[in-house]
PDB file of N, CA and C in Angstrom:
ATOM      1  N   UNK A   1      79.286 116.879 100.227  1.00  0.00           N
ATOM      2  CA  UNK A   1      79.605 115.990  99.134  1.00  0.00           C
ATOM      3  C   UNK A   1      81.096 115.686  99.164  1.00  0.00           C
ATOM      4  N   UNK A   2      81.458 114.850  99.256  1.00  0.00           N
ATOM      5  CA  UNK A   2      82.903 114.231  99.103  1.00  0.00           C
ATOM      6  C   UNK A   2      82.995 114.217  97.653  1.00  0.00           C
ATOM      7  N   UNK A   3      84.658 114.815  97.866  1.00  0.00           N
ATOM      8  CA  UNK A   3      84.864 114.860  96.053  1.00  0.00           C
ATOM      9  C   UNK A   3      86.150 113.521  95.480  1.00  0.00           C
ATOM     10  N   UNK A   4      86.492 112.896  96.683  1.00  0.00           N
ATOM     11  CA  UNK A   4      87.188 112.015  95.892  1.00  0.00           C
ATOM     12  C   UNK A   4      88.687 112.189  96.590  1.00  0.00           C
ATOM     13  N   UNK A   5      89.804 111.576  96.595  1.00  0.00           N
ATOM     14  CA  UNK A   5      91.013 110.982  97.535  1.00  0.00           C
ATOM     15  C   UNK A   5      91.349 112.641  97.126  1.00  0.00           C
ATOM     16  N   UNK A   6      91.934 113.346  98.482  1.00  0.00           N
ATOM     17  CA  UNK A   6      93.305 114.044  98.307  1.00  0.00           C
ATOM     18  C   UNK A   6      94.421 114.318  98.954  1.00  0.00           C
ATOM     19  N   UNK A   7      94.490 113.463 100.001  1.00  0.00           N
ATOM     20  CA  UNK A   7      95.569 113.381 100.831  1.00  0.00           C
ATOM     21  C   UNK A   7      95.730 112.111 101.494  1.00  0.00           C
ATOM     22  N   UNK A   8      96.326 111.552 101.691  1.00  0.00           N
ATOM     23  CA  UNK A   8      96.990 110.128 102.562  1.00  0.00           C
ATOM     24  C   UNK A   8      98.278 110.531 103.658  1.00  0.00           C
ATOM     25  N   UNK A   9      97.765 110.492 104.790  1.00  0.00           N
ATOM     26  CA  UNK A   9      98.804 110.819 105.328  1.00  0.00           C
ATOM     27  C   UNK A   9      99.302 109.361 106.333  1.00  0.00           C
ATOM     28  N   UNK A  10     100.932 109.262 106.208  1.00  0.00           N
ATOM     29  CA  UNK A  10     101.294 108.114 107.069  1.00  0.00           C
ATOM     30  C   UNK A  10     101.990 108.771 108.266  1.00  0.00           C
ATOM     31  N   UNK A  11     101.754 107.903 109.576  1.00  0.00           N
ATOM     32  CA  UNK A  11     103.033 108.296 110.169  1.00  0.00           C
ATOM     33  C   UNK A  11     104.243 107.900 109.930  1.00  0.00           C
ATOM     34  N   UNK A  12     105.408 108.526 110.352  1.00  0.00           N
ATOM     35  CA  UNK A  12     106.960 108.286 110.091  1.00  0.00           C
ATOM     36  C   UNK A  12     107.923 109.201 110.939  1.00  0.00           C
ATOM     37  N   UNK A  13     107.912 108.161 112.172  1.00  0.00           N
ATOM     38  CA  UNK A  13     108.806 108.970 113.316  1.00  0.00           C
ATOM     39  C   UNK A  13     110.157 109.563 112.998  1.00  0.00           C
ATOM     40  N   UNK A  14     110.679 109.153 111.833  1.00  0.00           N
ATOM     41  CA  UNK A  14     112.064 109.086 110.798  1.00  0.00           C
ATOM     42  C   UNK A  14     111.678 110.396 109.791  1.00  0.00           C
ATOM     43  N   UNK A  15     111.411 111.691 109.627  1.00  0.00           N
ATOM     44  CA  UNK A  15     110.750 111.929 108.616  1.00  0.00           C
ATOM     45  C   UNK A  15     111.670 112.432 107.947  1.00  0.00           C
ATOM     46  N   UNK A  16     113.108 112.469 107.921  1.00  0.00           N
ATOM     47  CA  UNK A  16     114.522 112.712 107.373  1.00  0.00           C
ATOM     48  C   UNK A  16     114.279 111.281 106.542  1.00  0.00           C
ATOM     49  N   UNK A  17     114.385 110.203 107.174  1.00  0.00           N
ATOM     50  CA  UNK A  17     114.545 108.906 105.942  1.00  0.00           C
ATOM     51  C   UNK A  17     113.195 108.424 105.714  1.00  0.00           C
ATOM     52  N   UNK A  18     111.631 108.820 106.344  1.00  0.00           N
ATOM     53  CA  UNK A  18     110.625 108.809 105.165  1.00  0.00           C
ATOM     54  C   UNK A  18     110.500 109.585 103.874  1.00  0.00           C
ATOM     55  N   UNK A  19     110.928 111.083 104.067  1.00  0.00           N
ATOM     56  CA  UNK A  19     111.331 112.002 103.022  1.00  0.00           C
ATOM     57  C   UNK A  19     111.577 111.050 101.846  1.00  0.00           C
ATOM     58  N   UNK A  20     113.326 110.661 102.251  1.00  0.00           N
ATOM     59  CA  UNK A  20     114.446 109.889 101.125  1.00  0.00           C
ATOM     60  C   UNK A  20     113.588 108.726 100.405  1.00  0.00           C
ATOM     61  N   UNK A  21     112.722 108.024 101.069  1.00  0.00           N
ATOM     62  CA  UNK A  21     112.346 106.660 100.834  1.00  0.00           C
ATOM     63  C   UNK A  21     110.902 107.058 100.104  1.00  0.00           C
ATOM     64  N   UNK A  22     110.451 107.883 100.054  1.00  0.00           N
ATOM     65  CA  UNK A  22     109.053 108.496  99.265  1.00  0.00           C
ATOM     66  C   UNK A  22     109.924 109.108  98.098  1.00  0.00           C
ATOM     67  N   UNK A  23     110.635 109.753  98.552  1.00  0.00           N
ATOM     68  CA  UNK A  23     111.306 110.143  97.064  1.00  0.00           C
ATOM     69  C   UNK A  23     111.538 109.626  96.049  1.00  0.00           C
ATOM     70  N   UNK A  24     112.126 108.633  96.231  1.00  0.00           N
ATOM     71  CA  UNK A  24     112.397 107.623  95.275  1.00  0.00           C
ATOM     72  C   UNK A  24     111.310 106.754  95.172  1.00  0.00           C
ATOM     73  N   UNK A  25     110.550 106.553  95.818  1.00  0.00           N
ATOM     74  CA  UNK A  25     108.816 105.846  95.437  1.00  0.00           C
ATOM     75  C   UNK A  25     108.442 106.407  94.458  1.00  0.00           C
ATOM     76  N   UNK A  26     108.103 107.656  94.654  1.00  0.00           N
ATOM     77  CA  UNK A  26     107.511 108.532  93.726  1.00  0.00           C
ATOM     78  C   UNK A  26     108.391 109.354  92.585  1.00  0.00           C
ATOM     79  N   UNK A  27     109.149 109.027  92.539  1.00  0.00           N
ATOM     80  CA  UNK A  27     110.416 109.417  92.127  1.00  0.00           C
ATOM     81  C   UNK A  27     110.195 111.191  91.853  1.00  0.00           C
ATOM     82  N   UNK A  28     110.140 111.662  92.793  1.00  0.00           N
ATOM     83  CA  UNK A  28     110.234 113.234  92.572  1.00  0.00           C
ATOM     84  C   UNK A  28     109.977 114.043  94.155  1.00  0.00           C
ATOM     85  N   UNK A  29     110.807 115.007  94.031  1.00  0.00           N
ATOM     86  CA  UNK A  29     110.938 115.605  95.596  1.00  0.00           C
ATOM     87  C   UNK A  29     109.449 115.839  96.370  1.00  0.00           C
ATOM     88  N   UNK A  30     109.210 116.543  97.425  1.00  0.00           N
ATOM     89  CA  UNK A  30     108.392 116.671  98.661  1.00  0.00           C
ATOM     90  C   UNK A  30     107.889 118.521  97.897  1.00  0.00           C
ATOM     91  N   UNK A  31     106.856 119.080  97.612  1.00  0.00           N
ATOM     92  CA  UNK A  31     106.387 120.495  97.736  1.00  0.00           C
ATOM     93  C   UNK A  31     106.223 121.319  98.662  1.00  0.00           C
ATOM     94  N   UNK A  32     106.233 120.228  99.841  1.00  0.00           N
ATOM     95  CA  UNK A  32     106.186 120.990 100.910  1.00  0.00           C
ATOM     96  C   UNK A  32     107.199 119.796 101.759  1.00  0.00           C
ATOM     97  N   UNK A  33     107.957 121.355 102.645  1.00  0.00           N
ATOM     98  CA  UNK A  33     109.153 120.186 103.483  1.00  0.00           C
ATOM     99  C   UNK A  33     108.938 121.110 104.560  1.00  0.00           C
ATOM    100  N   UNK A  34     108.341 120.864 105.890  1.00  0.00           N
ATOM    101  CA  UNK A  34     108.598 121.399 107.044  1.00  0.00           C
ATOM    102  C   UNK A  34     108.774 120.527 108.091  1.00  0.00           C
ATOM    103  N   UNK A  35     109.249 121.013 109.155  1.00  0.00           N
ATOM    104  CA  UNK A  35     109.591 120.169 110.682  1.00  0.00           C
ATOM    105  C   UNK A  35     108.356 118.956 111.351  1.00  0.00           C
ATOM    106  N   UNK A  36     107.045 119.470 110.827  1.00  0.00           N
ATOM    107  CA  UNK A  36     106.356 118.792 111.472  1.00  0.00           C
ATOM    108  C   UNK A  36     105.307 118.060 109.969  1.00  0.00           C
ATOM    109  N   UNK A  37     105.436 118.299 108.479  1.00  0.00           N
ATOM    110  CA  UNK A  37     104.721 117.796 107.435  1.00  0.00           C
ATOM    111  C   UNK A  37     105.773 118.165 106.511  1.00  0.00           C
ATOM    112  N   UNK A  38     105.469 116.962 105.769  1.00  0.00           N
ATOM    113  CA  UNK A  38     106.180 116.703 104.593  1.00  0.00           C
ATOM    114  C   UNK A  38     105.338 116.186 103.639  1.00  0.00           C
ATOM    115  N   UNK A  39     104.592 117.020 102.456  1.00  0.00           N
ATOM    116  CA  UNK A  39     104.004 116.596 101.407  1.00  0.00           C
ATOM    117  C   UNK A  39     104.479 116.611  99.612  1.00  0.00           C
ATOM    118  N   UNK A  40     103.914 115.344  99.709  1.00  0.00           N
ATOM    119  CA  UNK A  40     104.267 114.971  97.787  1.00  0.00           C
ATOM    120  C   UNK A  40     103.234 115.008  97.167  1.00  0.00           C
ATOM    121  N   UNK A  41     103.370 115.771  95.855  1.00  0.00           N
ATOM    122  CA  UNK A  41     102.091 115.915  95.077  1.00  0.00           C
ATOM    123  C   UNK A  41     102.325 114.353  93.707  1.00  0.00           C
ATOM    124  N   UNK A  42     101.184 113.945  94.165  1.00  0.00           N
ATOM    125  CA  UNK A  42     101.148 112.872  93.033  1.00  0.00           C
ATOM    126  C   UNK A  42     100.070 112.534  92.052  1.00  0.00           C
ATOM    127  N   UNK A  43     100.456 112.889  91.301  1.00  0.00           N
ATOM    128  CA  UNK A  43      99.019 113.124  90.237  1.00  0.00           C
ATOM    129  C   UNK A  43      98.517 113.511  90.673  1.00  0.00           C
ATOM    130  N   UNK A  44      97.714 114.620  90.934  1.00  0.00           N
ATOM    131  CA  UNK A  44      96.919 115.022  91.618  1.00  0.00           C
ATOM    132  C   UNK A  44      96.250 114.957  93.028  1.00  0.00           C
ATOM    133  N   UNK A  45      97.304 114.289  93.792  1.00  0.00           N
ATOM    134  CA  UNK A  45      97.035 114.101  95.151  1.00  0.00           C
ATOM    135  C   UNK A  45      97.783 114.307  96.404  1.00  0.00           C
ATOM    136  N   UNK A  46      97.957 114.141  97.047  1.00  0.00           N
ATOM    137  CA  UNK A  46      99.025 114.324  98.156  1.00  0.00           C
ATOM    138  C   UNK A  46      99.310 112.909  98.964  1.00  0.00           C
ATOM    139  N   UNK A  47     100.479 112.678  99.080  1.00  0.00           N
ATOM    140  CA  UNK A  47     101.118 111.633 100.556  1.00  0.00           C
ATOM    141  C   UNK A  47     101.509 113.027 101.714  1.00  0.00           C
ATOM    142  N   UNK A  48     101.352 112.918 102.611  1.00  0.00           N
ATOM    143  CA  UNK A  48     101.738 113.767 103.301  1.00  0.00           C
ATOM    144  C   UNK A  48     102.339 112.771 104.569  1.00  0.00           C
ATOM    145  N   UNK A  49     103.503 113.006 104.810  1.00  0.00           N
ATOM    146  CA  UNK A  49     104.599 112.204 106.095  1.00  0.00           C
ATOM    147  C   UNK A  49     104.414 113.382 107.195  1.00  0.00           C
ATOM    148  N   UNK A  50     103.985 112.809 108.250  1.00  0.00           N
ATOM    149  CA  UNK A  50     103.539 113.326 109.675  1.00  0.00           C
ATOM    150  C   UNK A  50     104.744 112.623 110.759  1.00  0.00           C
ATOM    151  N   UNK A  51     105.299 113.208 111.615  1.00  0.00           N
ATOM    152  CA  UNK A  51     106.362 112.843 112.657  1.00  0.00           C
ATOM    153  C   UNK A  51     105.704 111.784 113.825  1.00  0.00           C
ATOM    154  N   UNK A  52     104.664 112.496 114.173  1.00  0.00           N
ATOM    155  CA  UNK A  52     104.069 111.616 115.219  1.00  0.00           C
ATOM    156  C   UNK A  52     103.049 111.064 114.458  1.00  0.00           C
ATOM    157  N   UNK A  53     102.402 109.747 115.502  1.00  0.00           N
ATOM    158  CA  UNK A  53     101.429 109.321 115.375  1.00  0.00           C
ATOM    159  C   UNK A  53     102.204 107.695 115.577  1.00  0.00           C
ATOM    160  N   UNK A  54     101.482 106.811 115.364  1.00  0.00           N
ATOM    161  CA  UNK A  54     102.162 105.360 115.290  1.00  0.00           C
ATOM    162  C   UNK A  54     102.004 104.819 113.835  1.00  0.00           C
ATOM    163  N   UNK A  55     103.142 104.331 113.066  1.00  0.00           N
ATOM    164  CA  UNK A  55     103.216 103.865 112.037  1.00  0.00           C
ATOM    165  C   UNK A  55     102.476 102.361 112.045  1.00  0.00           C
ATOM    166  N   UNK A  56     102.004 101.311 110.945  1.00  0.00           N
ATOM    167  CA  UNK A  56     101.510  99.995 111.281  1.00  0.00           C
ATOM    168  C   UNK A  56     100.283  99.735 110.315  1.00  0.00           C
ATOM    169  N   UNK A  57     100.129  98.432 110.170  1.00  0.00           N
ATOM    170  CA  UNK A  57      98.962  98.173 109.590  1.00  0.00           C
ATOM    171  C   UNK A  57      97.544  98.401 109.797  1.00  0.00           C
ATOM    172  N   UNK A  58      97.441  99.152 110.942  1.00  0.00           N
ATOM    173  CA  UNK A  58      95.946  98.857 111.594  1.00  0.00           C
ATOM    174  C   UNK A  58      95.433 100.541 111.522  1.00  0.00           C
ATOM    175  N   UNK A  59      96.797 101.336 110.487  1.00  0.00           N
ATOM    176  CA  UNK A  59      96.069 103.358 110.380  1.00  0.00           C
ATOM    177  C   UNK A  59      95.857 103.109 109.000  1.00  0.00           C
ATOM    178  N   UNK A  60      96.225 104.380 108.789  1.00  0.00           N
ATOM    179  CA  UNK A  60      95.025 105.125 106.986  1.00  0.00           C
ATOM    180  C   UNK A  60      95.778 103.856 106.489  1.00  0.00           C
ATOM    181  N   UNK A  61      95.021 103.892 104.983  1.00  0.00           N
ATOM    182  CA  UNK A  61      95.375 103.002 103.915  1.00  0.00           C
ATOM    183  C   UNK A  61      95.223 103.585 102.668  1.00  0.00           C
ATOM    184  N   UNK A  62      95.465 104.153 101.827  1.00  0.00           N
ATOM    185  CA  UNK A  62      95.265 104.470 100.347  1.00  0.00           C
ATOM    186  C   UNK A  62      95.757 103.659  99.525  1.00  0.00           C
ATOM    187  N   UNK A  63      94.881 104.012  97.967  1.00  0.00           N
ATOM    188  CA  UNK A  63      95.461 102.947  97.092  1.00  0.00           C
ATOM    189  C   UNK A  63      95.583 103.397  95.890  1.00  0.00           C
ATOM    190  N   UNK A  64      96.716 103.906  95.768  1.00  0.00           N
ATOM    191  CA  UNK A  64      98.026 104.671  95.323  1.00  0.00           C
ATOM    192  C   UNK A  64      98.047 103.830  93.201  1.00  0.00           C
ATOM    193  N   UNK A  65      97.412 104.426  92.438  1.00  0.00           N
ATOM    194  CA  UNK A  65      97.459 104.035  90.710  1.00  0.00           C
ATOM    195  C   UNK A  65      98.424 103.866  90.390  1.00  0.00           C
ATOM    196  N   UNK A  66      98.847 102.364  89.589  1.00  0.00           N
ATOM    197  CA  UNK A  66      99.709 102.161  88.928  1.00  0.00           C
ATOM    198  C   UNK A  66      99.379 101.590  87.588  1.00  0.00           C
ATOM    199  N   UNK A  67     100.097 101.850  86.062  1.00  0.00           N
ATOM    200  CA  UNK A  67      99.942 101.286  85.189  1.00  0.00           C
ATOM    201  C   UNK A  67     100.128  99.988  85.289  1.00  0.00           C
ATOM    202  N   UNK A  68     101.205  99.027  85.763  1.00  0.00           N
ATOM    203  CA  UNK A  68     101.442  97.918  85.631  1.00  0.00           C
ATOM    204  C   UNK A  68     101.996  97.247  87.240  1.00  0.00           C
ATOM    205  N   UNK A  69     100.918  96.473  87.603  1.00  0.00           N
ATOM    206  CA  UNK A  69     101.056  95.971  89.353  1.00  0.00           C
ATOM    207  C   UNK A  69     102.348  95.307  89.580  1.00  0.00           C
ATOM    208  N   UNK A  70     102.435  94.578  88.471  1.00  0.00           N
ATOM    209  CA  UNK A  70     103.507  93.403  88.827  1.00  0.00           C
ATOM    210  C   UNK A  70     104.912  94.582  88.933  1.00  0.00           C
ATOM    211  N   UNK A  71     105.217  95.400  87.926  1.00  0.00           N
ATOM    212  CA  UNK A  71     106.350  95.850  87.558  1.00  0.00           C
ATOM    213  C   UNK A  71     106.477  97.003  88.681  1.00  0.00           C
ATOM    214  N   UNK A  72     105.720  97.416  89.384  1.00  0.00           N
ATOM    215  CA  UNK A  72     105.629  98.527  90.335  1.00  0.00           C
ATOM    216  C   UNK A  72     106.290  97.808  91.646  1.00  0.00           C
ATOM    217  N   UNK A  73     105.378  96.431  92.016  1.00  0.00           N
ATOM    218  CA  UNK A  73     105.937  96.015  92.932  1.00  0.00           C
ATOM    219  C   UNK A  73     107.353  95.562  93.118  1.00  0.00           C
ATOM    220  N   UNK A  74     107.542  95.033  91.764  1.00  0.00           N
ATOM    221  CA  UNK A  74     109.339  94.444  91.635  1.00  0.00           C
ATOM    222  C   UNK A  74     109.900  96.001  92.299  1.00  0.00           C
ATOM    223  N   UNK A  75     109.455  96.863  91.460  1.00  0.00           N
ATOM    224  CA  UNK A  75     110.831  97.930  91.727  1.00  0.00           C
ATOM    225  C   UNK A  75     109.985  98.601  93.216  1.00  0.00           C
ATOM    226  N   UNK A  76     109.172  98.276  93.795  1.00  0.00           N
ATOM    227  CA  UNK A  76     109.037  98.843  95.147  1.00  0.00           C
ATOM    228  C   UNK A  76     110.221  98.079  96.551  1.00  0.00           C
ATOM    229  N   UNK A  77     109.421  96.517  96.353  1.00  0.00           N
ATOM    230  CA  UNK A  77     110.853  95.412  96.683  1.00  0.00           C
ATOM    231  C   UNK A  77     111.684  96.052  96.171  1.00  0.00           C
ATOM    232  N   UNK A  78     112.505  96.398  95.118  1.00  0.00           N
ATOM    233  CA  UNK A  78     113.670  96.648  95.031  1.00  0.00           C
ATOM    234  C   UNK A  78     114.276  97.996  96.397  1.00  0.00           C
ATOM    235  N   UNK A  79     113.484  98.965  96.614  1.00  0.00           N
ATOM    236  CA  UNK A  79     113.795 100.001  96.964  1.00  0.00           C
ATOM    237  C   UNK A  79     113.883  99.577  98.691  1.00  0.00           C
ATOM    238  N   UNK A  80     113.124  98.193  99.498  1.00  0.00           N
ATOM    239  CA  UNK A  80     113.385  98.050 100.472  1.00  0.00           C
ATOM    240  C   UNK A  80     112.003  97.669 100.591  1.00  0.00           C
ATOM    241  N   UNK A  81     111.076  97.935  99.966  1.00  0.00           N
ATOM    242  CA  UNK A  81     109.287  97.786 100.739  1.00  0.00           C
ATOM    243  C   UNK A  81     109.163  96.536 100.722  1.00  0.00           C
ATOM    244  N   UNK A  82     108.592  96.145 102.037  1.00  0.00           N
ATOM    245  CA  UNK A  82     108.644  94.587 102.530  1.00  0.00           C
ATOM    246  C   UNK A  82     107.011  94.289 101.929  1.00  0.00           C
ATOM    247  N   UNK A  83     106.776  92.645 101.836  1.00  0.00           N
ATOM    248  CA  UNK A  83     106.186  92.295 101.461  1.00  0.00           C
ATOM    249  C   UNK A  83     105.153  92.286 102.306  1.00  0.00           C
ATOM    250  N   UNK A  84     103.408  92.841 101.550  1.00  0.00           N
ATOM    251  CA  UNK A  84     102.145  91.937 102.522  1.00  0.00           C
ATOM    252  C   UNK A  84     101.503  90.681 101.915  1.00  0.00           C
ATOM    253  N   UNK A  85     101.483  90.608 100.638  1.00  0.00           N
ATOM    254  CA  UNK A  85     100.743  89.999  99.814  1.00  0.00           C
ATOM    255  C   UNK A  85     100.941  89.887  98.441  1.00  0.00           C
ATOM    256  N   UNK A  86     100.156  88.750  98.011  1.00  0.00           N
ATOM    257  CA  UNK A  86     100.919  89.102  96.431  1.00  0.00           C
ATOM    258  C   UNK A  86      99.683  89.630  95.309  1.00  0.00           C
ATOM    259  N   UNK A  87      99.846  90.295  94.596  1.00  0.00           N
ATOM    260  CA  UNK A  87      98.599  90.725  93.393  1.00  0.00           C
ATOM    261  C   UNK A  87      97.484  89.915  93.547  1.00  0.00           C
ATOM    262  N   UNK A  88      96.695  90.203  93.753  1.00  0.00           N
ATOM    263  CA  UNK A  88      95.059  90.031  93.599  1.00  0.00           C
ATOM    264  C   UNK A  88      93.791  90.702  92.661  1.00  0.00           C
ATOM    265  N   UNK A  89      93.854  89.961  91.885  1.00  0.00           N
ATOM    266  CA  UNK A  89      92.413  90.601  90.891  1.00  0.00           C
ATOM    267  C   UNK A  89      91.203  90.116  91.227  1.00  0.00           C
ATOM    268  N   UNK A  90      90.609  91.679  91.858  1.00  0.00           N
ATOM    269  CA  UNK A  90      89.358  91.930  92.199  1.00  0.00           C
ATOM    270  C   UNK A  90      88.321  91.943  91.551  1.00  0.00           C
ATOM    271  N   UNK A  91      88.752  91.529  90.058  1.00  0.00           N
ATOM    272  CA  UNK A  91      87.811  91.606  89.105  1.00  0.00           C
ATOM    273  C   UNK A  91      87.575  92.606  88.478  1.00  0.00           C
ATOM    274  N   UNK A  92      86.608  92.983  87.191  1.00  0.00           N
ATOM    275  CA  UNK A  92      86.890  93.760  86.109  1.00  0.00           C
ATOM    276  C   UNK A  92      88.460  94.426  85.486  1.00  0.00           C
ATOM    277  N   UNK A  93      89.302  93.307  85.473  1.00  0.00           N
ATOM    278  CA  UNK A  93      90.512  93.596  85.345  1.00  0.00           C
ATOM    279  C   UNK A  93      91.322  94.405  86.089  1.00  0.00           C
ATOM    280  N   UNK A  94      90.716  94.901  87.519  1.00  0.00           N
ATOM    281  CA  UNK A  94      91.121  95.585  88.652  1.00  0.00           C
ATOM    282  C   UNK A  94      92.212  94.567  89.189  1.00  0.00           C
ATOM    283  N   UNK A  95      93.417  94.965  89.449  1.00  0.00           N
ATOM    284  CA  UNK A  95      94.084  94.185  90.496  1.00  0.00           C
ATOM    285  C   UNK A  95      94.898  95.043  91.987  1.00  0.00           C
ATOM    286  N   UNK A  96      94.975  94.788  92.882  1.00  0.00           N
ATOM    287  CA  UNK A  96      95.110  95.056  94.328  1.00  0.00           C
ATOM    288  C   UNK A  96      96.810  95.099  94.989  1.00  0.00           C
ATOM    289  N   UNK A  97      97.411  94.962  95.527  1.00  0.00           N
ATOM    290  CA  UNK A  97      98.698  94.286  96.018  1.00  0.00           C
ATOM    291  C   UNK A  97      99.175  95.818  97.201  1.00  0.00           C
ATOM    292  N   UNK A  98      99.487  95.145  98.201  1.00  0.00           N
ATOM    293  CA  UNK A  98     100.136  95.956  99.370  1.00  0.00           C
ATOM    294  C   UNK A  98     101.721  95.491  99.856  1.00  0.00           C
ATOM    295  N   UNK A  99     102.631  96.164  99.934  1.00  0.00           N
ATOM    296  CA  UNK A  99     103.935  96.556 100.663  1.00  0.00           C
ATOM    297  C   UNK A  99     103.753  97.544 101.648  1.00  0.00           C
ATOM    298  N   UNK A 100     104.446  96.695 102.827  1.00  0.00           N
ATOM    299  CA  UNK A 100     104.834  98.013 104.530  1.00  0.00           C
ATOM    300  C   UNK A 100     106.312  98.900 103.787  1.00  0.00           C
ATOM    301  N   UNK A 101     105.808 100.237 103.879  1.00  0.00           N
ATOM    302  CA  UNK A 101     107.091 100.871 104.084  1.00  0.00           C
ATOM    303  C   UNK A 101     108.358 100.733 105.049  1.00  0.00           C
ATOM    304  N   UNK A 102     109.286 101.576 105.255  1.00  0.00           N
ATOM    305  CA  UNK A 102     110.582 101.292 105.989  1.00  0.00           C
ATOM    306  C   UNK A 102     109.952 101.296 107.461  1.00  0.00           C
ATOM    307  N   UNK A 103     108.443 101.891 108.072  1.00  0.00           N
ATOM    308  CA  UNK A 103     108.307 102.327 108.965  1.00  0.00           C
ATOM    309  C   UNK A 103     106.957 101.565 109.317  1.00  0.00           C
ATOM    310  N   UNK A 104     106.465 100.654 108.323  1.00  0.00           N
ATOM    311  CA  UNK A 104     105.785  99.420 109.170  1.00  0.00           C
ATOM    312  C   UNK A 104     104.398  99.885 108.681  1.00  0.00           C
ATOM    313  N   UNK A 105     103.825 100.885 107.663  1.00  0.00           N
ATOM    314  CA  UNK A 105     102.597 101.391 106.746  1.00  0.00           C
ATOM    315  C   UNK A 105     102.034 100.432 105.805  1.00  0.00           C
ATOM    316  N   UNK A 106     101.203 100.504 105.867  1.00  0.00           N
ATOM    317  CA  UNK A 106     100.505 100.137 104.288  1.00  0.00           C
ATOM    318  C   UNK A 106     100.875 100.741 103.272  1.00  0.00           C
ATOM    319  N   UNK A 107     101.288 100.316 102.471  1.00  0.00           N
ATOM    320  CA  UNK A 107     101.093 101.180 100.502  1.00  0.00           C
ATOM    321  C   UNK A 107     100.510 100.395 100.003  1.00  0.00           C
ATOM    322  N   UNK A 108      99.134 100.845  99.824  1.00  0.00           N
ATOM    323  CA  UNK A 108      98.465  99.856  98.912  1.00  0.00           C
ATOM    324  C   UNK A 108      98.620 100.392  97.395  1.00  0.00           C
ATOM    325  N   UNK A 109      98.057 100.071  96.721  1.00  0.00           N
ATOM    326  CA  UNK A 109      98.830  99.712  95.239  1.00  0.00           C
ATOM    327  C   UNK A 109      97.605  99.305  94.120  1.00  0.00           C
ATOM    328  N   UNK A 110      97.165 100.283  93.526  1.00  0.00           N
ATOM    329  CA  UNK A 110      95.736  99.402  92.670  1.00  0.00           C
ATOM    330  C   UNK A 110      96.006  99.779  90.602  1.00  0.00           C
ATOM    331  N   UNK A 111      96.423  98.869  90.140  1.00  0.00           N
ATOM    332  CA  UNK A 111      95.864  98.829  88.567  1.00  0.00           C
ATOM    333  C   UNK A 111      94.687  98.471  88.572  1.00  0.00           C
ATOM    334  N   UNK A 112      93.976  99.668  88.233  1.00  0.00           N
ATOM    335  CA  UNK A 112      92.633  99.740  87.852  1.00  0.00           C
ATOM    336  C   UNK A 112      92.074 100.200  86.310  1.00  0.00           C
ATOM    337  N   UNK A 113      91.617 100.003  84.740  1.00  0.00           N
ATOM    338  CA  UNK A 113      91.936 100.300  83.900  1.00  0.00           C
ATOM    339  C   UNK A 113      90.542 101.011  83.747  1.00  0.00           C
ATOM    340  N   UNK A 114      89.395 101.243  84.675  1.00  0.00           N
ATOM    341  CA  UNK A 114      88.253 102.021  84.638  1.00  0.00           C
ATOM    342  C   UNK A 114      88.681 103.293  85.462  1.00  0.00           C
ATOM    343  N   UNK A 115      89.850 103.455  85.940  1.00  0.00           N
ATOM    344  CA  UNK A 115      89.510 105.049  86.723  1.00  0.00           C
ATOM    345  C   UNK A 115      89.544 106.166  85.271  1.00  0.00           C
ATOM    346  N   UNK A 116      88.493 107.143  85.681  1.00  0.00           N
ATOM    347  CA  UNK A 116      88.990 107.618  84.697  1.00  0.00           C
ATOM    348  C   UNK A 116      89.731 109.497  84.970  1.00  0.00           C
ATOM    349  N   UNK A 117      91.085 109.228  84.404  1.00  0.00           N
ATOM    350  CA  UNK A 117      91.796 110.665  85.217  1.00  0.00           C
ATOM    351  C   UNK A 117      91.165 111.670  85.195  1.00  0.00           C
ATOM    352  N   UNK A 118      90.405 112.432  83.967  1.00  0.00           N
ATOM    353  CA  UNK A 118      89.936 113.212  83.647  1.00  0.00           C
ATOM    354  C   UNK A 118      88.800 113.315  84.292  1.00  0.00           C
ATOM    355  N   UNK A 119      87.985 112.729  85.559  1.00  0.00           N
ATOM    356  CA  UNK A 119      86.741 113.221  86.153  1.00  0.00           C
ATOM    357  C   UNK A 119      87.938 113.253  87.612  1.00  0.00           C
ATOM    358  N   UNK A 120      88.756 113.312  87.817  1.00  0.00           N
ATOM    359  CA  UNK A 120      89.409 113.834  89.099  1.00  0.00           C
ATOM    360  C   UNK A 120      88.926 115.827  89.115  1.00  0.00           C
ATOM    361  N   UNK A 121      88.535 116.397  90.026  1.00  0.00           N
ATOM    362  CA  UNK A 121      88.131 117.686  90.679  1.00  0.00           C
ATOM    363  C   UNK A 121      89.347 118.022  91.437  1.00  0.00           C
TER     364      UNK A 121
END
């Protein structure tokens, strides 16, 4: 039985300035910092930054809760995250939107107002 998202891991051959640049995404340090993984606990989940592998649009993808899409993305652009697309509502007041990190990733990005936190395991 699958219980539901708990880790996203990107590559980031940089993992000294993926560290810095998740930090301030998430605005709060790494729980785990070693040579070869670097993980952030976020609400209840993990990003975990891996050294190898190839960074790019075509690996993992997660889609990372935000209260408000529009205002997340301004201050993601602000921090350097390049543009893929602009907000998309998928319907039931769900909306969508993706930025590449410094290292060429997906962050996908979902206001969704049906998740509900409290059935997270």
């Amino acid at each position: 039985m699958i219980l539901g998202l708990r880790t996203a891991i990107y590559p980031t051959p940089d993992l000294a300035q993926g560290k810095a640049w998740y930090a301030r995404v998430f605005e709060r340090a790494p729980y785990f910092d070693e040579p070869f993984y670097v993980g952030f606990a976020v609400g209840g989940f993990e990003l975990g930054l891996v050294p190898d592998g190839v960074p790019g649009k075509a690996g993992q993808k997660a889609l990372w809760g935000v209260a408000d899409l529009a205002a997340e993305l301004a201050r993601l652009r602000a921090l350097g995250a390049g543009p893929v697309g602009e907000i998309t509502d998928v319907g039931g007041g769900i909306k969508v939107a993706e930025v590449t990190d410094p290292f060429g990733n997906i962050l996908g990005l979902i206001e969704n107002p049906h998740f509900a936190k409290d059935q997270v395991a």
